[in-house]
PDB file of N, CA and C in Angstrom:
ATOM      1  N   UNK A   1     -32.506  38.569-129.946  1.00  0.00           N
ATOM      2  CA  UNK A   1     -32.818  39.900-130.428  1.00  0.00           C
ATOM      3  C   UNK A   1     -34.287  40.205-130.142  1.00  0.00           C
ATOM      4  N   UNK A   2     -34.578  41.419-129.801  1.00  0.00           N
ATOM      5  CA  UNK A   2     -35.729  41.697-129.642  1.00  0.00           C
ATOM      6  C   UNK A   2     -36.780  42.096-130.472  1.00  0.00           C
ATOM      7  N   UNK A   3     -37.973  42.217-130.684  1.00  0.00           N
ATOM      8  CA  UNK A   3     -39.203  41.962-131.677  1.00  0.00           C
ATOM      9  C   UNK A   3     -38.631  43.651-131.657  1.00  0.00           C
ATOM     10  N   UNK A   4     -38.921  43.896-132.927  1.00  0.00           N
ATOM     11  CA  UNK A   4     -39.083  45.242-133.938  1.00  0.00           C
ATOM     12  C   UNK A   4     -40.366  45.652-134.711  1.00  0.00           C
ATOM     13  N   UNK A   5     -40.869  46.498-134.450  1.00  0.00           N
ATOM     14  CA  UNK A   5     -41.851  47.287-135.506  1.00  0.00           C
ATOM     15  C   UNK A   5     -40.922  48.422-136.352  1.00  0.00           C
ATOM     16  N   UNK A   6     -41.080  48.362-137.484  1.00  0.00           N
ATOM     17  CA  UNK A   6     -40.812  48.983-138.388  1.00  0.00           C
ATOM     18  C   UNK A   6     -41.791  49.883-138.905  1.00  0.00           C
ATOM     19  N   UNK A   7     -41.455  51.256-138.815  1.00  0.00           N
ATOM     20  CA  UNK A   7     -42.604  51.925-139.982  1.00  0.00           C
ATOM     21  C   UNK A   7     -41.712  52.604-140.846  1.00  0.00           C
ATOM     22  N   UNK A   8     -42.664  52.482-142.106  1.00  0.00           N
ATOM     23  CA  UNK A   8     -42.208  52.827-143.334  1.00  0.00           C
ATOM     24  C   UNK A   8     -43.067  53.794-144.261  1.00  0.00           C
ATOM     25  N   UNK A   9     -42.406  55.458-144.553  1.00  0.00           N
ATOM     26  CA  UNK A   9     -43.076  56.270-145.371  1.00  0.00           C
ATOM     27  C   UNK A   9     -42.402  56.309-146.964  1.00  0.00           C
ATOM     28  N   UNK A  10     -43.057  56.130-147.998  1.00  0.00           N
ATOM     29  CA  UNK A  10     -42.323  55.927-148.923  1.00  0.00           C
ATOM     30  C   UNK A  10     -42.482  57.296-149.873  1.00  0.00           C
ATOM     31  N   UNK A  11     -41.304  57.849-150.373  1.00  0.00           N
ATOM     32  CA  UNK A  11     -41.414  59.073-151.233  1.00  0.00           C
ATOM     33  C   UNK A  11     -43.346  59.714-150.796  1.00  0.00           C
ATOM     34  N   UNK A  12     -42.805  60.961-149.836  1.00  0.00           N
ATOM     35  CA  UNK A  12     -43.810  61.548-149.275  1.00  0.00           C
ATOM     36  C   UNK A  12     -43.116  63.018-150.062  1.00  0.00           C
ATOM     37  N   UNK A  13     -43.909  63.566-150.709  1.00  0.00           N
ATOM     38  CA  UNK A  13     -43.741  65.074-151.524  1.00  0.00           C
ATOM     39  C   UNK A  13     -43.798  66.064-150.392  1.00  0.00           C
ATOM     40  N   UNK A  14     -43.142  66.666-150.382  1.00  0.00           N
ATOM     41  CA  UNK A  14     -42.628  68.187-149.862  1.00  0.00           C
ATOM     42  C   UNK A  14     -42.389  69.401-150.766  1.00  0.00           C
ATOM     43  N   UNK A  15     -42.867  70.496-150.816  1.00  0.00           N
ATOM     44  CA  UNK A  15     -41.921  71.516-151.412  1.00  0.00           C
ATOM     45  C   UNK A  15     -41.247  72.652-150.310  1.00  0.00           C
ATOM     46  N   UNK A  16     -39.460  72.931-150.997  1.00  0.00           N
ATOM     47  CA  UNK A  16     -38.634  73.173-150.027  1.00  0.00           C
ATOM     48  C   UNK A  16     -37.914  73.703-150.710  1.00  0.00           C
ATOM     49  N   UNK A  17     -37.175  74.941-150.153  1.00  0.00           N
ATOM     50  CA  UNK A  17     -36.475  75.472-150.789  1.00  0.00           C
ATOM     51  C   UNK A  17     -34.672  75.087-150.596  1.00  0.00           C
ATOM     52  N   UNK A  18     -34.311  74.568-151.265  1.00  0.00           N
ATOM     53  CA  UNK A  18     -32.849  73.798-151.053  1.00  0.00           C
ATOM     54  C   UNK A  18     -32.108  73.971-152.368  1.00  0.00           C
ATOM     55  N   UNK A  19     -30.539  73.994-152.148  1.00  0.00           N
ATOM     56  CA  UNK A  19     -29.773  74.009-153.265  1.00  0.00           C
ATOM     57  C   UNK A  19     -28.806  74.808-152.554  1.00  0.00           C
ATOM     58  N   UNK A  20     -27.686  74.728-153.323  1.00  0.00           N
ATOM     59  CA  UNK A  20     -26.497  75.489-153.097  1.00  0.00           C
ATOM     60  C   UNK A  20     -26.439  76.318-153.279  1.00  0.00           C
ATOM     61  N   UNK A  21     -26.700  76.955-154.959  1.00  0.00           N
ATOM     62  CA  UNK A  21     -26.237  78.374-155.459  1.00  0.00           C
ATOM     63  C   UNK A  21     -28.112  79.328-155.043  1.00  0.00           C
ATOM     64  N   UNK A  22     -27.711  80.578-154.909  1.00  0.00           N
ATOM     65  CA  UNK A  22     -28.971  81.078-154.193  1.00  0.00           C
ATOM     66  C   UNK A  22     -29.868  81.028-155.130  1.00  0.00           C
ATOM     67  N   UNK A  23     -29.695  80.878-156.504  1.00  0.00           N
ATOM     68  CA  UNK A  23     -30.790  81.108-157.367  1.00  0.00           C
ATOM     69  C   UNK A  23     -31.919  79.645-157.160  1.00  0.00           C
ATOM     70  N   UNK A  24     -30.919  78.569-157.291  1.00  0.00           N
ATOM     71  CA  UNK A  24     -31.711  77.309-156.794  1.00  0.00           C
ATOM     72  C   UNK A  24     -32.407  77.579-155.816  1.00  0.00           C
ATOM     73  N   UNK A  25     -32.165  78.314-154.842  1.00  0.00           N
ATOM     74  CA  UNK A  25     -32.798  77.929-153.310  1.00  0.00           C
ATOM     75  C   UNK A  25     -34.453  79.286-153.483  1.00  0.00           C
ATOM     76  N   UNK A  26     -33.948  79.965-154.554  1.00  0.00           N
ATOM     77  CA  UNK A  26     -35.167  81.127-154.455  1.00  0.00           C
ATOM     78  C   UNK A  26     -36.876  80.634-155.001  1.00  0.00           C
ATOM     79  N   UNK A  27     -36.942  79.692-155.686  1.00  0.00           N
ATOM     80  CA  UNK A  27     -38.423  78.748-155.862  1.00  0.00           C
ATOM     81  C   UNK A  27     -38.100  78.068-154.711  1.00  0.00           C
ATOM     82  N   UNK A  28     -39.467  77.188-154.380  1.00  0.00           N
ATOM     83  CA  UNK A  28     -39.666  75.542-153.738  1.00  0.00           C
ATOM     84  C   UNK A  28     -39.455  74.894-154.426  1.00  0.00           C
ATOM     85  N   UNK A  29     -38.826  73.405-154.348  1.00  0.00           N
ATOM     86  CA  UNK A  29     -38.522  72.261-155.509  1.00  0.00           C
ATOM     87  C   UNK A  29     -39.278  71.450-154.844  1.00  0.00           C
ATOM     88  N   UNK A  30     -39.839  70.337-155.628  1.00  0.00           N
ATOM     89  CA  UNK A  30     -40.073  68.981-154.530  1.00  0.00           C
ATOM     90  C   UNK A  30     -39.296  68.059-154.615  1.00  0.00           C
ATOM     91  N   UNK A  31     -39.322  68.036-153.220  1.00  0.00           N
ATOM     92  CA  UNK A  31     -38.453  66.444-153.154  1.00  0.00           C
ATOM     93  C   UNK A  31     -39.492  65.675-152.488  1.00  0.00           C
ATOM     94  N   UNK A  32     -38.472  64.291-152.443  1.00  0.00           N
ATOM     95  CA  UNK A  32     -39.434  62.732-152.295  1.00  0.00           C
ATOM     96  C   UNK A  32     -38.407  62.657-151.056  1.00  0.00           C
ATOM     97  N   UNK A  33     -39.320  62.269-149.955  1.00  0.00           N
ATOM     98  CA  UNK A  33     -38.856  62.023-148.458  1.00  0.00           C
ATOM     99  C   UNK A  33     -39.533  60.736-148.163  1.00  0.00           C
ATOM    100  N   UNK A  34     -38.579  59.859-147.873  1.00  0.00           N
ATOM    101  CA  UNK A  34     -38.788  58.244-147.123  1.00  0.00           C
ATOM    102  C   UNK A  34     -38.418  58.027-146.373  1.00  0.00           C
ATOM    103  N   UNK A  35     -39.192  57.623-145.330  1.00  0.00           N
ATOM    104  CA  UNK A  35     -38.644  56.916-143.911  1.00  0.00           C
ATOM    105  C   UNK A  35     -38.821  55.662-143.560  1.00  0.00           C
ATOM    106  N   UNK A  36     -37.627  54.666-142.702  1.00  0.00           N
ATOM    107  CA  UNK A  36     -37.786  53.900-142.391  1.00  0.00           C
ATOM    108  C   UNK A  36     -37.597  54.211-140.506  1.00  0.00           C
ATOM    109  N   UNK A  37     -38.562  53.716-139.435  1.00  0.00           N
ATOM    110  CA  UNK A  37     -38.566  53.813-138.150  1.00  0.00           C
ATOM    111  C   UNK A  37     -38.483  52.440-137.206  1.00  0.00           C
ATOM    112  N   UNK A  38     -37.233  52.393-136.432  1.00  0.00           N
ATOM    113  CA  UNK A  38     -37.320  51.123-135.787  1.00  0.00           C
ATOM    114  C   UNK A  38     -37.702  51.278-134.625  1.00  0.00           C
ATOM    115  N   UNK A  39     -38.558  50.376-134.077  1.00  0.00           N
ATOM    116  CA  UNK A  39     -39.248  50.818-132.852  1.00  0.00           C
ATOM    117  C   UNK A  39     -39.185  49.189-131.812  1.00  0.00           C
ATOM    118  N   UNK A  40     -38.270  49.041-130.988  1.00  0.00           N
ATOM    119  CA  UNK A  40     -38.275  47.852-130.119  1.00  0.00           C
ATOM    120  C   UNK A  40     -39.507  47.716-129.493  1.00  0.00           C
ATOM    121  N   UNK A  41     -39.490  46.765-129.036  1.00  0.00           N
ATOM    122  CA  UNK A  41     -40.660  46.353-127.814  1.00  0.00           C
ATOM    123  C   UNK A  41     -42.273  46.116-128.330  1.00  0.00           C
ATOM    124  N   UNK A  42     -42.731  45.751-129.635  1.00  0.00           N
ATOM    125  CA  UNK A  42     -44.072  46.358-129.971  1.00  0.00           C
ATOM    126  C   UNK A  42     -44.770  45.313-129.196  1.00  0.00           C
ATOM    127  N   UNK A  43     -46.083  46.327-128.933  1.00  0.00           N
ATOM    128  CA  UNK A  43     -47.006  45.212-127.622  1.00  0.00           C
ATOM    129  C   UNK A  43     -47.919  44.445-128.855  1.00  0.00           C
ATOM    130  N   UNK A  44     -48.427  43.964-128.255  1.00  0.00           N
ATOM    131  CA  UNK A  44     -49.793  43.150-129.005  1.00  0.00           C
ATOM    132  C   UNK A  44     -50.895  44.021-129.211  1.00  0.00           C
ATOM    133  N   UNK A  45     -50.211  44.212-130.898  1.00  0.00           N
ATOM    134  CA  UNK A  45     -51.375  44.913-131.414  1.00  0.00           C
ATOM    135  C   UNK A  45     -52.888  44.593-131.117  1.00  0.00           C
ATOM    136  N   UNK A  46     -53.167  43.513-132.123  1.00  0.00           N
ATOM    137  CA  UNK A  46     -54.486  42.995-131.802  1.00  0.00           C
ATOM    138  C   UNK A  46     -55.516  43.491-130.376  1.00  0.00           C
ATOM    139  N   UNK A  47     -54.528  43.302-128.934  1.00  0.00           N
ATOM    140  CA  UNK A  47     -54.874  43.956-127.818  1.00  0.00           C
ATOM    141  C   UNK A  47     -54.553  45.183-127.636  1.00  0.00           C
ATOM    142  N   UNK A  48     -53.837  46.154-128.087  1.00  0.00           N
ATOM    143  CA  UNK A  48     -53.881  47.244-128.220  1.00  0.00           C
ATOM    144  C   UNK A  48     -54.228  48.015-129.313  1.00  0.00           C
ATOM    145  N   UNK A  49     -55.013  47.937-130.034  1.00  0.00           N
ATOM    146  CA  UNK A  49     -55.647  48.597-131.439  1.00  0.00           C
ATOM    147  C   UNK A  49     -55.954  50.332-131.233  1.00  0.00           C
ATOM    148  N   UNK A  50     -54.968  50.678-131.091  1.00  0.00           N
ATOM    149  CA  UNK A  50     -55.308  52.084-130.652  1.00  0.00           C
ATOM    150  C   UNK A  50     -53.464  52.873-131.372  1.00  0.00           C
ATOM    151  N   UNK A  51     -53.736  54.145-131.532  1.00  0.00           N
ATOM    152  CA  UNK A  51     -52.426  55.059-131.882  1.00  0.00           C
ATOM    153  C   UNK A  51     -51.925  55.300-130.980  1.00  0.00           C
ATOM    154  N   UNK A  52     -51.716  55.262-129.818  1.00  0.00           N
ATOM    155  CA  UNK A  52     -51.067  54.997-128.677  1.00  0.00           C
ATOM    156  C   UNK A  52     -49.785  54.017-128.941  1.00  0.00           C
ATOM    157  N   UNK A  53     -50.095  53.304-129.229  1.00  0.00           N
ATOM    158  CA  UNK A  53     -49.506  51.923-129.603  1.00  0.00           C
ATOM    159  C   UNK A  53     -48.466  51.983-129.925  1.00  0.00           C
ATOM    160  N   UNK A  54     -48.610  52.886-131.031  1.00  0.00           N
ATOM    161  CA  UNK A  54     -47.474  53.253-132.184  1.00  0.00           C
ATOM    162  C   UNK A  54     -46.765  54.747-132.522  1.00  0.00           C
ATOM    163  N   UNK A  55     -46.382  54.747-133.062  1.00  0.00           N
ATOM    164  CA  UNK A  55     -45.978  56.465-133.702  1.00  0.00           C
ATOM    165  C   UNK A  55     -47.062  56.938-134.447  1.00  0.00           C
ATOM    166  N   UNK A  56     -47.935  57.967-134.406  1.00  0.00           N
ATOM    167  CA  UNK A  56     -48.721  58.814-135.160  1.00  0.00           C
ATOM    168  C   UNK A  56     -48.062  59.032-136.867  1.00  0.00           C
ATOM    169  N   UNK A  57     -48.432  58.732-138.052  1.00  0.00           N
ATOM    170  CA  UNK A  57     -47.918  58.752-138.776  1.00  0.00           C
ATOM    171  C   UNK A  57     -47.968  60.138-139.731  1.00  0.00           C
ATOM    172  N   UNK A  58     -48.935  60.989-138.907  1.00  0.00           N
ATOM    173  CA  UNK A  58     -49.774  61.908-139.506  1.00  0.00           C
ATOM    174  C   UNK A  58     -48.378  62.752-139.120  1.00  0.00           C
ATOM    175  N   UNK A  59     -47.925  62.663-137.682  1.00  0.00           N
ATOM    176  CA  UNK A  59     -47.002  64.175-137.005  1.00  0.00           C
ATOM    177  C   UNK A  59     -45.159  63.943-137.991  1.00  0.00           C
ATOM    178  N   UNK A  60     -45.466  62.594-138.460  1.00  0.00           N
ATOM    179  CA  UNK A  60     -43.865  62.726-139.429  1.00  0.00           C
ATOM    180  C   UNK A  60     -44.798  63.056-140.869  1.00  0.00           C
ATOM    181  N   UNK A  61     -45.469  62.590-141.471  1.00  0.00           N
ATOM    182  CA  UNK A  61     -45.523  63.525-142.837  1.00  0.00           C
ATOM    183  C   UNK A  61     -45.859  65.092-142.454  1.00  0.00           C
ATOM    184  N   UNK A  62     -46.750  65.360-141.678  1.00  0.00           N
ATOM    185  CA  UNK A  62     -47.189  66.896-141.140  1.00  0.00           C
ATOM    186  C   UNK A  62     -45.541  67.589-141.052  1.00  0.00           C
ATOM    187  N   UNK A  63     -44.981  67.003-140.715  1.00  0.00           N
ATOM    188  CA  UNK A  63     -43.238  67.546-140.619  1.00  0.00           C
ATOM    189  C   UNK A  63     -42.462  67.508-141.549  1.00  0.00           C
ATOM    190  N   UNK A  64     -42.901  66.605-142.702  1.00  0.00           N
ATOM    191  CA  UNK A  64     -41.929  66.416-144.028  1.00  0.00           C
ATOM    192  C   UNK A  64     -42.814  67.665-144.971  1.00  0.00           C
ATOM    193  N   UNK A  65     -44.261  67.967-144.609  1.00  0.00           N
ATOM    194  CA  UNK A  65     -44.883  68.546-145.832  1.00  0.00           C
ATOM    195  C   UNK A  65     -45.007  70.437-145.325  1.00  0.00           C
ATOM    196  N   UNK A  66     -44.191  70.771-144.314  1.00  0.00           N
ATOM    197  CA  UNK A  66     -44.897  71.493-143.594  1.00  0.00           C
ATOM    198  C   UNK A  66     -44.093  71.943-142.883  1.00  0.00           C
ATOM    199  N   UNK A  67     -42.782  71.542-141.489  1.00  0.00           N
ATOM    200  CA  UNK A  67     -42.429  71.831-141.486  1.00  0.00           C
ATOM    201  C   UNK A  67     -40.452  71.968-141.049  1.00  0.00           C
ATOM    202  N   UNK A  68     -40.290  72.015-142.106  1.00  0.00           N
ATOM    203  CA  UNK A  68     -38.931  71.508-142.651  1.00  0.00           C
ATOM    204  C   UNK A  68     -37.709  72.596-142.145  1.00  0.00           C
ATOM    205  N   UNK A  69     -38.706  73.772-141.786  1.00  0.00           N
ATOM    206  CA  UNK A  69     -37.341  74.593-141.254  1.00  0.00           C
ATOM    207  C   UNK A  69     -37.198  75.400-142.953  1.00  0.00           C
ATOM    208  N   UNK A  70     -36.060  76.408-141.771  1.00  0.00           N
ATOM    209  CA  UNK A  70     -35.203  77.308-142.972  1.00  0.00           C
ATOM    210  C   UNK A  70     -35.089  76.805-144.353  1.00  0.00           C
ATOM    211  N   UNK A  71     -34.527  77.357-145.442  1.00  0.00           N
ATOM    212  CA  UNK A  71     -34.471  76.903-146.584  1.00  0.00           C
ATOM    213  C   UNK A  71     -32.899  75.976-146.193  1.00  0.00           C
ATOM    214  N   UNK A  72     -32.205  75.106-146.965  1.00  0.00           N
ATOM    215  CA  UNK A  72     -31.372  74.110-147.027  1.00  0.00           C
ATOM    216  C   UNK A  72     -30.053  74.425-148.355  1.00  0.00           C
ATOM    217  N   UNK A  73     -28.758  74.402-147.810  1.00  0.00           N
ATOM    218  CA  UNK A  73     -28.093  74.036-148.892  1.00  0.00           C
ATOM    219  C   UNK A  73     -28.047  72.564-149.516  1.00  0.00           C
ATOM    220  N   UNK A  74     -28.065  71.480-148.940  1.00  0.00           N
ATOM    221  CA  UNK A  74     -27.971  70.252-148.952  1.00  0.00           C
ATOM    222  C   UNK A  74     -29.333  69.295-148.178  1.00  0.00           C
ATOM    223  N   UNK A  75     -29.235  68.846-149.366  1.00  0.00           N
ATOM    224  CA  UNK A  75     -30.559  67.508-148.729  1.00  0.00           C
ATOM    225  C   UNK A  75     -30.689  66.544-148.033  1.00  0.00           C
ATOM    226  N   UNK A  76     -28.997  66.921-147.566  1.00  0.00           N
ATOM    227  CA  UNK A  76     -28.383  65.610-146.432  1.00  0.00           C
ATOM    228  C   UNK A  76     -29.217  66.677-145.229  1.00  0.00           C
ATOM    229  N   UNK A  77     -29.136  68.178-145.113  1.00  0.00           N
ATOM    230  CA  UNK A  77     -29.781  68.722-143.814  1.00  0.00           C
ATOM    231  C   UNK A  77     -31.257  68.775-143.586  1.00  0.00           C
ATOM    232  N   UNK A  78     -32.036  68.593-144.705  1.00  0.00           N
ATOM    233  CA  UNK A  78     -33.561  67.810-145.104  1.00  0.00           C
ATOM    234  C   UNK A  78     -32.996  66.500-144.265  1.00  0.00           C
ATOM    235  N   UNK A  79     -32.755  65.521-144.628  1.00  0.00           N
ATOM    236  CA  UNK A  79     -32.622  63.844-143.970  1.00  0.00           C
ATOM    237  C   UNK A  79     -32.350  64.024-142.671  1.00  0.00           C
ATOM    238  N   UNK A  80     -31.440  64.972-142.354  1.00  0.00           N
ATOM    239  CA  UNK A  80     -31.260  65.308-140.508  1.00  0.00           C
ATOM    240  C   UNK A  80     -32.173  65.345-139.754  1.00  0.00           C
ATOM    241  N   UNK A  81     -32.845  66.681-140.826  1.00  0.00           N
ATOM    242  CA  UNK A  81     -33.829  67.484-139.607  1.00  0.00           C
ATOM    243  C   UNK A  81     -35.440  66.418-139.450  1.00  0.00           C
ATOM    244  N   UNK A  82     -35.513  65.531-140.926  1.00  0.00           N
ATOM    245  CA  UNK A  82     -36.503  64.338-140.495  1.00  0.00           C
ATOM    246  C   UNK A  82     -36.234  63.857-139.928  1.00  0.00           C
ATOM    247  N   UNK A  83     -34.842  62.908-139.471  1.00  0.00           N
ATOM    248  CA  UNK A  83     -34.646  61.603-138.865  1.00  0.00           C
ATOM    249  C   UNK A  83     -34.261  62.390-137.296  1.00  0.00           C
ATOM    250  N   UNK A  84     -34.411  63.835-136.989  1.00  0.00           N
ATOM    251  CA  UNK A  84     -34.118  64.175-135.518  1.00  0.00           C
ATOM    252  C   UNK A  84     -36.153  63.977-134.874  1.00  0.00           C
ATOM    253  N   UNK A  85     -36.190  64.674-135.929  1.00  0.00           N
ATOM    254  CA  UNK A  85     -37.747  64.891-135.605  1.00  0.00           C
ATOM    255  C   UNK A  85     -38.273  63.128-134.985  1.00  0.00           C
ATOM    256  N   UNK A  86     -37.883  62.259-136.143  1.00  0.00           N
ATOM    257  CA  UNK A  86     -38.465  61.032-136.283  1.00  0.00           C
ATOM    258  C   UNK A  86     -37.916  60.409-134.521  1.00  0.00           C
ATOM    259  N   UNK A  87     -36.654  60.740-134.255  1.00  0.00           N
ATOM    260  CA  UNK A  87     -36.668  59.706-133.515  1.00  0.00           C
ATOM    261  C   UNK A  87     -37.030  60.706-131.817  1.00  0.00           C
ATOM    262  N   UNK A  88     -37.582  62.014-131.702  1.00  0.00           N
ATOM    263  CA  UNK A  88     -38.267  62.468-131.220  1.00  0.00           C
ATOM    264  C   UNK A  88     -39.887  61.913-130.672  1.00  0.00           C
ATOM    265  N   UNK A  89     -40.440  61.124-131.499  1.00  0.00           N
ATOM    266  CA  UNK A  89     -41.580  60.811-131.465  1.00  0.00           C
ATOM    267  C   UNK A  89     -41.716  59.782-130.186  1.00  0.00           C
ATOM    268  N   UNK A  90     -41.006  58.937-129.989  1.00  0.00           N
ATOM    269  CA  UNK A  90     -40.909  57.661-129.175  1.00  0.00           C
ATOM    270  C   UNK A  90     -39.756  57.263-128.531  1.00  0.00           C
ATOM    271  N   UNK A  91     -39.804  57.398-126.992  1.00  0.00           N
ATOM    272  CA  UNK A  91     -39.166  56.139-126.362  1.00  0.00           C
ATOM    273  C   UNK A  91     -38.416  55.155-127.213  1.00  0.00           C
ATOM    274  N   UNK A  92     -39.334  54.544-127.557  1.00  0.00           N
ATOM    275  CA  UNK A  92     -38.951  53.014-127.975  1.00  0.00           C
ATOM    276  C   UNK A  92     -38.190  53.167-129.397  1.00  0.00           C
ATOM    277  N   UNK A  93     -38.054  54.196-130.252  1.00  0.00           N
ATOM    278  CA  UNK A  93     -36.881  54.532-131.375  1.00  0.00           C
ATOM    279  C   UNK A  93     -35.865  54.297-130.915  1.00  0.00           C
ATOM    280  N   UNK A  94     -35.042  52.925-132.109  1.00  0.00           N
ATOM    281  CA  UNK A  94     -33.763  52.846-131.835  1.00  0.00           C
ATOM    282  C   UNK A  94     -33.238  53.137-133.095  1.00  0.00           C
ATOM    283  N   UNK A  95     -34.071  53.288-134.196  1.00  0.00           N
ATOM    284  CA  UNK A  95     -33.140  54.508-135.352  1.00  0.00           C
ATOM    285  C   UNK A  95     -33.888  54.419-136.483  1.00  0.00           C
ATOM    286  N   UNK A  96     -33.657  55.509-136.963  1.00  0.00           N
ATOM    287  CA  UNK A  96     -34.297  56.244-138.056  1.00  0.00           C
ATOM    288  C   UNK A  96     -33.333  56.361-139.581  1.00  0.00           C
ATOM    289  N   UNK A  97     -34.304  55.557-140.358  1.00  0.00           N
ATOM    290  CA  UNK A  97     -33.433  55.834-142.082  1.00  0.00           C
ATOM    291  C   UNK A  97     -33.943  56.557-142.705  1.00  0.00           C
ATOM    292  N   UNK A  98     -33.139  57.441-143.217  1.00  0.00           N
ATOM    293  CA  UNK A  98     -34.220  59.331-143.771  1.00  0.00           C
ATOM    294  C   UNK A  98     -33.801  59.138-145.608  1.00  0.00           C
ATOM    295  N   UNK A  99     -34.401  58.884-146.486  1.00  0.00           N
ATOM    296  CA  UNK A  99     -33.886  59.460-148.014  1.00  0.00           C
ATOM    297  C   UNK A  99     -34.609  60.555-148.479  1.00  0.00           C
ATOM    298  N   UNK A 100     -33.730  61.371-148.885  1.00  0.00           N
ATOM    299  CA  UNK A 100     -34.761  62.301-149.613  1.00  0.00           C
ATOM    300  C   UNK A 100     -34.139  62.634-151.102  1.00  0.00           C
ATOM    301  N   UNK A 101     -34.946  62.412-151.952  1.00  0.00           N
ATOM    302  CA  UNK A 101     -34.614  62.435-153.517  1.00  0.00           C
ATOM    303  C   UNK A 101     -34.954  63.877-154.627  1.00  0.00           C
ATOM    304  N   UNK A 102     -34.062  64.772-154.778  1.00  0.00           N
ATOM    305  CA  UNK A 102     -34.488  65.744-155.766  1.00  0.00           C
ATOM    306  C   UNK A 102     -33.964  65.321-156.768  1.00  0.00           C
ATOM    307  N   UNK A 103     -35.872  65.211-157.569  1.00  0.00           N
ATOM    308  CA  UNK A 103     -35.615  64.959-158.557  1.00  0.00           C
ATOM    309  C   UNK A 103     -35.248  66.422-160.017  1.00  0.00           C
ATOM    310  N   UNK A 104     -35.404  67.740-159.351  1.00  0.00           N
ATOM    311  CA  UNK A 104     -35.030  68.952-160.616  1.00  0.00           C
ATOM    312  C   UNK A 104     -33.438  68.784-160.741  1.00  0.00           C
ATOM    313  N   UNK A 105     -32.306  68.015-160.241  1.00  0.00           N
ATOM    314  CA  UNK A 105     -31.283  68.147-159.866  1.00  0.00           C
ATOM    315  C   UNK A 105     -30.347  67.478-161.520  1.00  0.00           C
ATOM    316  N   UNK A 106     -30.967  66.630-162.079  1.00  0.00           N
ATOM    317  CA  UNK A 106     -30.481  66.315-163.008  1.00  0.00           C
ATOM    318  C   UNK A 106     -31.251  66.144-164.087  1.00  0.00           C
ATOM    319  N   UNK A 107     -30.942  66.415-165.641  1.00  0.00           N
ATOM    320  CA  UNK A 107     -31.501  66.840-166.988  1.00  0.00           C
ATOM    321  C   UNK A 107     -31.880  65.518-167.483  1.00  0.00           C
ATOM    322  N   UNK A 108     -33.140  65.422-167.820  1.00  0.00           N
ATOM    323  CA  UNK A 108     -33.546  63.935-168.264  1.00  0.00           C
ATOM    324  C   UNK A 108     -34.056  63.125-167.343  1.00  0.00           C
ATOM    325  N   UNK A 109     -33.753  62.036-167.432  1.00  0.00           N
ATOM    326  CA  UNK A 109     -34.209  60.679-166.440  1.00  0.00           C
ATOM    327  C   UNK A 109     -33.387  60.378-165.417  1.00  0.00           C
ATOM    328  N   UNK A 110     -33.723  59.901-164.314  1.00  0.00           N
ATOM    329  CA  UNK A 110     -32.855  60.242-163.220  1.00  0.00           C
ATOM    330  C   UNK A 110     -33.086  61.041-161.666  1.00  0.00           C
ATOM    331  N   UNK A 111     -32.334  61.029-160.961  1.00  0.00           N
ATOM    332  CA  UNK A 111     -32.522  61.975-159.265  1.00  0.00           C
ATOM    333  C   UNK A 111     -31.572  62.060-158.705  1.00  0.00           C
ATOM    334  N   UNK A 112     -31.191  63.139-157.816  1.00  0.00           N
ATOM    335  CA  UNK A 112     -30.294  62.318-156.814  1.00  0.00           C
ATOM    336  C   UNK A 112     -30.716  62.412-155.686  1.00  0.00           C
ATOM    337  N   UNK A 113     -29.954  61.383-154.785  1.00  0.00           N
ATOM    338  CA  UNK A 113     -30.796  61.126-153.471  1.00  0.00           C
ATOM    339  C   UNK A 113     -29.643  61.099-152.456  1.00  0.00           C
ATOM    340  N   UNK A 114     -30.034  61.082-151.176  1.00  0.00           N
ATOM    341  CA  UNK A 114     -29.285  60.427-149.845  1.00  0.00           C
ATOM    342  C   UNK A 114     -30.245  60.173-148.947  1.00  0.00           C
ATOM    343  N   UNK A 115     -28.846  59.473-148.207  1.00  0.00           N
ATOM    344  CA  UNK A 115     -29.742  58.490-147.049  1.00  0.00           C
ATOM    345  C   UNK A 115     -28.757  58.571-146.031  1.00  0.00           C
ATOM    346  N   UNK A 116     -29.905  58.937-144.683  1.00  0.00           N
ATOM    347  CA  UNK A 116     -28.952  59.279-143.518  1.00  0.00           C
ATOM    348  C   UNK A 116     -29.111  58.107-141.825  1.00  0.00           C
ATOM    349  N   UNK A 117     -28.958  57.568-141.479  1.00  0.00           N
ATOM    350  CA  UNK A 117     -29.630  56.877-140.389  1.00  0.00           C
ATOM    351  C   UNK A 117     -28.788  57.164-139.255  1.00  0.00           C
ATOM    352  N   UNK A 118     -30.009  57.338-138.372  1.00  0.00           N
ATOM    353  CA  UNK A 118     -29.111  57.914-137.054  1.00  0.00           C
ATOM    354  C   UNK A 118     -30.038  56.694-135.992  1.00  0.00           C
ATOM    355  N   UNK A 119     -28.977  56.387-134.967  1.00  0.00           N
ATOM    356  CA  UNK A 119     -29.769  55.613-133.915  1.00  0.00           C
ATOM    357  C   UNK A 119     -30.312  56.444-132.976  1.00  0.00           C
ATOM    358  N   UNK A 120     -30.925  56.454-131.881  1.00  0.00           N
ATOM    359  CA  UNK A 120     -31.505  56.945-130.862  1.00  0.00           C
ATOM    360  C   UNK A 120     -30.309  57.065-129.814  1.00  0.00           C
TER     361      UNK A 120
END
């Protein structure tokens, strides 16, 4: 098997307008967006110490905080439109794990979430 770099964004805040019934979707809510990125082939860091190297980590949150597209019925089409973006970035993406968690969705303690992974 071949060497893997992994990058990992953990609950990155967004506000987005999503929900089913239109009244939900008429504020922004925040949700919590996490990514996991598999990336084959990584060179030798140490000798390559540069963002070149890797995926820019700035252009996937800049995309989770910013820009997400139309408003959303479902937060499974939030996890899409990250993990299309995500595996956009690089060649070397062989797949992308997207969660995104709203937490206004349930009364009390608690969230609900999904998780979508798409390969390259």
């Amino acid at each position: 098997m071949a060497d893997l770099q992994i990058i990992r964004i953990d609950d990155a805040k967004a506000l987005v307008r999503v929900g089913v019934p239109e009244p939900e979707r008429a504020t922004p809510q925040e949700v919590r967006i996490s990514v996991a990125m598999a990336l084959n082939n990584p060179p030798d860091f140490p000798a390559q110490d540069r963002i070149g190297a890797t995926v820019d980590y700035d252009q996937i949150i800049h995309f989770i905080r910013g820009d997400l597209g139309e408003p959303a019925h479902l937060i499974e089409t939030l996890a899409d439109r990250v993990a299309g973006h995500c595996l956009s970035l690089s060649p070397r993406a062989l797949w992308v794990e997207v969660t995104v968690k709203k937490p206004s969705v349930l009364s009390g303690d608690g969230l609900v979430a999904v998780t979508i992974r798409r390969e390259a």
